[in-house]
Protein backbone atom coordinates (compact mmCIF):
# COMPACT_ATOMS: atom_id res chain seq x y z
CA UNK A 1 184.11 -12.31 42.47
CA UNK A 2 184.26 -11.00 38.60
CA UNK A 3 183.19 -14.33 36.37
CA UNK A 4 181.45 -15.60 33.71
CA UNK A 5 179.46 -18.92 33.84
CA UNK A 6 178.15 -20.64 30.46
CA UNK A 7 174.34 -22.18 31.42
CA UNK A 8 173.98 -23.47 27.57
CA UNK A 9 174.99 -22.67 24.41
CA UNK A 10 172.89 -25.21 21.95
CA UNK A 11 171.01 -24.22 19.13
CA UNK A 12 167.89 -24.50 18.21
CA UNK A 13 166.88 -26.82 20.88
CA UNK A 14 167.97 -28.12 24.10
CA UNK A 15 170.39 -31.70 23.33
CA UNK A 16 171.04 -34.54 25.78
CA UNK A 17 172.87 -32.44 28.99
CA UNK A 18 172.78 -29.08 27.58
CA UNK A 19 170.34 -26.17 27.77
CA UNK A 20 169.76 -23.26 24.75
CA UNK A 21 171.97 -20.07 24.91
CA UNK A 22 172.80 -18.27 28.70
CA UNK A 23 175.63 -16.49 30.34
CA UNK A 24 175.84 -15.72 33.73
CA UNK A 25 177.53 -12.97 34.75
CA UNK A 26 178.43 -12.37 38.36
CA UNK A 27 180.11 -8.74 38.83
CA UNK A 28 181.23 -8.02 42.56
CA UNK A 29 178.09 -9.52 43.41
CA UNK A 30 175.92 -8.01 40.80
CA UNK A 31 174.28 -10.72 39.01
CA UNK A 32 172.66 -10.35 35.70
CA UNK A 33 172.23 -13.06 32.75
CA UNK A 34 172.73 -13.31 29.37
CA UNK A 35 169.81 -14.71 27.68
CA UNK A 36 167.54 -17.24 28.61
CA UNK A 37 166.88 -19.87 26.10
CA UNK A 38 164.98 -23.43 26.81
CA UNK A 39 166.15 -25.48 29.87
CA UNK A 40 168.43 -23.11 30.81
CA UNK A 41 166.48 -21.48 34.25
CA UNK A 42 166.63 -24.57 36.32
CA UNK A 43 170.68 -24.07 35.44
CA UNK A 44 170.29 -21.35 36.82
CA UNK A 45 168.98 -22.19 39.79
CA UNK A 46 171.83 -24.25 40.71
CA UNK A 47 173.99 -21.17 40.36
CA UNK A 48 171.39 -19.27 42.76
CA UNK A 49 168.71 -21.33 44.41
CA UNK A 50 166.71 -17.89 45.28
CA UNK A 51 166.62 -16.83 41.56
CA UNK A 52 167.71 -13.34 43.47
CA UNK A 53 169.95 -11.91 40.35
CA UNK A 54 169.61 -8.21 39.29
CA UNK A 55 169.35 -8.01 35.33
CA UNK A 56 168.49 -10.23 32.88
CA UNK A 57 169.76 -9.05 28.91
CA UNK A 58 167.86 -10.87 26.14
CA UNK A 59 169.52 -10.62 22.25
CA UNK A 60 166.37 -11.29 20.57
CA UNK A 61 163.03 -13.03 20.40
CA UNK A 62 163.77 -16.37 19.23
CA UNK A 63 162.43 -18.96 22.36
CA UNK A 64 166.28 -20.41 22.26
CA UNK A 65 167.34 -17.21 23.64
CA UNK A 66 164.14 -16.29 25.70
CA UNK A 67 161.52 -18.38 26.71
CA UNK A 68 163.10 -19.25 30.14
CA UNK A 69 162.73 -15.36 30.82
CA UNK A 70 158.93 -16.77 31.60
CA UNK A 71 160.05 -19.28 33.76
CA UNK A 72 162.10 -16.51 36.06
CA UNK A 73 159.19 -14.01 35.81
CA UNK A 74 157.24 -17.43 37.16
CA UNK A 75 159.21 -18.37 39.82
CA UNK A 76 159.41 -14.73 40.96
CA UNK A 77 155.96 -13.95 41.03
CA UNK A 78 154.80 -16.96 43.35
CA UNK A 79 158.35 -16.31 45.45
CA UNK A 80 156.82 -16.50 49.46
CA UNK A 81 159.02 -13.35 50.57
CA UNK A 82 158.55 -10.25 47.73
CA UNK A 83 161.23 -9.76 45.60
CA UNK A 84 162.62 -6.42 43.98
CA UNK A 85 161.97 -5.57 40.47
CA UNK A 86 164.08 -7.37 37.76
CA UNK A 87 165.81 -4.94 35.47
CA UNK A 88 165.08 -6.48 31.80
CA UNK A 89 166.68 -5.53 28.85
CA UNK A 90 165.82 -6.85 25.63
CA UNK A 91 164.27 -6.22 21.96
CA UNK A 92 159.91 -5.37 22.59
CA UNK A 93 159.63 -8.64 20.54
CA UNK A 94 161.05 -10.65 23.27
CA UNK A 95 157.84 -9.21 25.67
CA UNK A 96 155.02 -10.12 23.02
CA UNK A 97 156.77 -13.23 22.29
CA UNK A 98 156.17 -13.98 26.35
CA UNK A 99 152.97 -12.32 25.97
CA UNK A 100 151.66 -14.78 23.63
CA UNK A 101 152.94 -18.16 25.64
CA UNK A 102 150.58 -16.40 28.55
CA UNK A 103 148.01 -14.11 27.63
CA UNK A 104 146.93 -11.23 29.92
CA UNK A 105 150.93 -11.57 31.37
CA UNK A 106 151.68 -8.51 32.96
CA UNK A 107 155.25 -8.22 33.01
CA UNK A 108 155.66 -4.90 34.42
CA UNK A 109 154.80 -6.56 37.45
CA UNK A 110 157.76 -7.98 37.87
CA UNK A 111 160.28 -6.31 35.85
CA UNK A 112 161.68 -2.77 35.00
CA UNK A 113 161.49 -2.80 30.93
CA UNK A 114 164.48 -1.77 29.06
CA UNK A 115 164.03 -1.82 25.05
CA UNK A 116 166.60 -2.36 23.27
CA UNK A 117 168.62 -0.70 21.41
CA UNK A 118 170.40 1.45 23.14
CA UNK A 119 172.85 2.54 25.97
CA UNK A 120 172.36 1.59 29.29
CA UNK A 121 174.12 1.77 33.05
CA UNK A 122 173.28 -1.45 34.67
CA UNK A 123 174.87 -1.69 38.01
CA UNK A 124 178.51 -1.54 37.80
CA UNK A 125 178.02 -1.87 33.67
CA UNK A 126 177.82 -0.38 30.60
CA UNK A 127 175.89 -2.12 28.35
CA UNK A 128 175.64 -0.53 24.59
CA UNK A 129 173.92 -2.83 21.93
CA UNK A 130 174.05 -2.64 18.44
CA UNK A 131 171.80 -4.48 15.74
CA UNK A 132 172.98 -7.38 14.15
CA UNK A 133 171.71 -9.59 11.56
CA UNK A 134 169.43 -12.58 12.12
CA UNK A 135 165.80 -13.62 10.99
CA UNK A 136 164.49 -11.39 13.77
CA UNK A 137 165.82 -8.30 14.86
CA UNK A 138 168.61 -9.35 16.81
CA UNK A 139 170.97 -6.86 19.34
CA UNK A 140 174.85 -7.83 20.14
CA UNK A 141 175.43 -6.83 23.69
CA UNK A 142 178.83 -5.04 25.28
CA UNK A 143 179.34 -4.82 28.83
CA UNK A 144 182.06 -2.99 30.20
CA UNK A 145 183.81 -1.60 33.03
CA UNK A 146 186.77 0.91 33.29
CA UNK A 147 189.33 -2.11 33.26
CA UNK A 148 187.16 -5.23 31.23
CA UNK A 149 184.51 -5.65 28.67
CA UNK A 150 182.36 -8.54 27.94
CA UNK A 151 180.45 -9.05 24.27
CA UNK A 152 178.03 -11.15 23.12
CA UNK A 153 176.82 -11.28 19.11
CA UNK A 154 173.38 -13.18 20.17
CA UNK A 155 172.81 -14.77 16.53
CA UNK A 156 174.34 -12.95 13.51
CA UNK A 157 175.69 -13.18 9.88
CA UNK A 158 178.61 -11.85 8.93
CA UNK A 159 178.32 -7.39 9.79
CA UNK A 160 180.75 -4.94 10.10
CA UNK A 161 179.82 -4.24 13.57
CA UNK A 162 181.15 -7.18 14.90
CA UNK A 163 184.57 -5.53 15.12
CA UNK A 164 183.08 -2.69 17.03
CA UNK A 165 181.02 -5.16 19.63
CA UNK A 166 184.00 -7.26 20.08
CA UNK A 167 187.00 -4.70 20.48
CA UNK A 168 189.43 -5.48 23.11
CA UNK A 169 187.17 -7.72 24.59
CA UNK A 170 188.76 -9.61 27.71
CA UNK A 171 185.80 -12.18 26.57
CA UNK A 172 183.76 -12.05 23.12
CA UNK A 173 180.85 -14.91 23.10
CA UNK A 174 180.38 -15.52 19.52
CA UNK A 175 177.75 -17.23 17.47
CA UNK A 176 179.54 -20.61 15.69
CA UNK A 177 176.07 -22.08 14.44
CA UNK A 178 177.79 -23.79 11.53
CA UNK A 179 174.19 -24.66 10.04
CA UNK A 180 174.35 -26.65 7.08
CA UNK A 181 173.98 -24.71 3.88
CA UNK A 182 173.68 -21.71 5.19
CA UNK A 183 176.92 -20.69 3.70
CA UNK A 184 175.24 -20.77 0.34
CA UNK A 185 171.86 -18.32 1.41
CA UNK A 186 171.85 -15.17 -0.15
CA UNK A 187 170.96 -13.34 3.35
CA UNK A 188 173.37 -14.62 5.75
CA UNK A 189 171.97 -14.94 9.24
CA UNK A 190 174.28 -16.92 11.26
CA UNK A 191 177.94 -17.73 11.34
CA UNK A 192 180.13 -20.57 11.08
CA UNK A 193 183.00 -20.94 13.69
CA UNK A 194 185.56 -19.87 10.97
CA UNK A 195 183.81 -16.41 10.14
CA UNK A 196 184.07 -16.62 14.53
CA UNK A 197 187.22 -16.62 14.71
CA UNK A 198 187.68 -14.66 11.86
CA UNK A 199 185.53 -11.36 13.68
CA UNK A 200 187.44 -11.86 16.85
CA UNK A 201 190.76 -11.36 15.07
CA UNK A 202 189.34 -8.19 13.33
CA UNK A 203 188.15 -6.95 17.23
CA UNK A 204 191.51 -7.79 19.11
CA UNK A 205 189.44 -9.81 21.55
CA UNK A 206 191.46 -11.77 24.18
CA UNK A 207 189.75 -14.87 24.10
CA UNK A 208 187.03 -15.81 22.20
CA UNK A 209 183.89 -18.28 23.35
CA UNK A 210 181.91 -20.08 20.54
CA UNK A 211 178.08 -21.18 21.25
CA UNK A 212 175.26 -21.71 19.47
CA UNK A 213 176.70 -24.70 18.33
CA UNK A 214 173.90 -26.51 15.87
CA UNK A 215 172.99 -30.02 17.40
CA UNK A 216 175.60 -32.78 16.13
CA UNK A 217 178.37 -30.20 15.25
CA UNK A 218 182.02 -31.54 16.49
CA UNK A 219 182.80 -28.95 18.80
CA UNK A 220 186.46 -29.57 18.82
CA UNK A 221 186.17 -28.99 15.26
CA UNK A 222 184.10 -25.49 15.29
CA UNK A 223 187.52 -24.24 17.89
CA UNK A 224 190.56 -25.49 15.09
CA UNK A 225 188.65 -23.49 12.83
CA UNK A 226 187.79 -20.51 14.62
CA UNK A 227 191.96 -20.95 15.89
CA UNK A 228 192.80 -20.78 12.07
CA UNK A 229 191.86 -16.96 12.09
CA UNK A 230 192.07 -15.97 15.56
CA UNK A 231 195.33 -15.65 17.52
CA UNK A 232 194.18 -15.71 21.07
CA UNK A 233 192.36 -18.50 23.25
CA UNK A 234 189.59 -20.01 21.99
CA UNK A 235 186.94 -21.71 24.28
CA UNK A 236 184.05 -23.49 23.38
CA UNK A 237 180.65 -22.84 25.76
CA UNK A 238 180.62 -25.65 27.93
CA UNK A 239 177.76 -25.88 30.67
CA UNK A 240 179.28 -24.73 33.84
CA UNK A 241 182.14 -23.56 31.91
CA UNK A 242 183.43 -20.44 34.25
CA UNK A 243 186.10 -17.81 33.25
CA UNK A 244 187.57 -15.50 35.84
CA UNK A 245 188.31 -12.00 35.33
């Protein structure tokens, strides 16, 4: 079994049926996620009721993208049989951001700690990173095999290394925030769905997935804009959305 399940892909903050930003990735039976923003752990769970997964990969610090991380290291810790060590990835912000919701947390308990950025052989994966642009220092995240590769911005403005992340992805999850006004700020920190689509055409992904869709946005709008710029298939993260490779 080689897919990809969406969990959530809201911004911000959790909407009516939909969690904050998660992938999860199940590789031959290797299981690692893709951020953990709010609401999305008990998704999760109905994916795998034991919580038993073997990496977790967190883009950046922002609680949208993280703060379920504490709910895993939670439900792992008071677990009745012991569990092994979760290998965590992610920026050291994420772990004093976690620190801070429970003081005295001692993560290393739990987890194998993996700072990002940098270059990494997770199971059957290579995961490389690469800094992106956002109010927080924010890492885009490749995983790859000799025969597919899976990318994921986290947030991000418009940067030259999205071509890079992205290239010849089989699946390139792309930030689509479409905040109002943001356009017009002078540091650019997010993306619309056009500037999407328009990154996934300059990487020769396959098929491009939008998320972090800002609360209200028309969907089916954010994908004919993205499909403006980008010839492949474009997908918008649905929960429970799964793609088979």
């Amino acid at each position: 079994m080689r897919t990809l399940t969406v969990l959530g892909a809201s911004a911000a903050h959790p909407v009516p049926g939909e969690a904050c930003s998660s992938y999860f990735l199940d590789w031959d039976g290797f299981r690692l996620v893709l951020d953990l923003g709010y609401g999305t752990f008990p998704r999760l769970l109905s994916h795998v009721p034991d919580a038993e997964i073997d990496a977790v990969v967190i883009t950046h610090e922002h609680p949208d993208h993280c703060i379920d991380l504490h709910a895993l290291f939670r439900f792992r810790q008071y677990a009745e049989t012991p569990t092994k060590k979760l290998q965590l990835y992610c920026p050291a912000g994420v772990i004093d951001r976690l620190g801070a919701v429970e003081p005295g947390l001692d993560m290393t308990s739990a987890c194998d700690i993996h700072l990002l950025p940098g270059h990494f052989e997770v199971g059957p994966l290579r995961l490389s990173s690469v800094s992106l642009p956002h109010f927080v220092p924010n890492y885009g995240v490749r995983l790859e095999t000799a025969t597919a590769a899976v990318a994921f911005t986290g947030d991000t403005g418009p940067h030259p290394g999205l071509a890079d992340l992205g290239r010849a992805a089989d699946v390139y999850i792309v930030d689509a925030t479409d905040r109002p006004g943001e356009q017009d700020s002078t540091r650019r920190n997010l993306l619309t769905a056009s500037e999407a689509g328009e990154w996934a055409q300059r990487a020769g992904a396959k098929r491009l997935l939008l998320t972090h869709f800002w609360p209200g946005n028309d969907r089916s709008a954010s994908a004919e804009d993205a499909g403006e710029h980008f010839n492949g298939e474009v997908l918008t993260a649905e929960p429970d959305l799964r793609i088979a490779f």
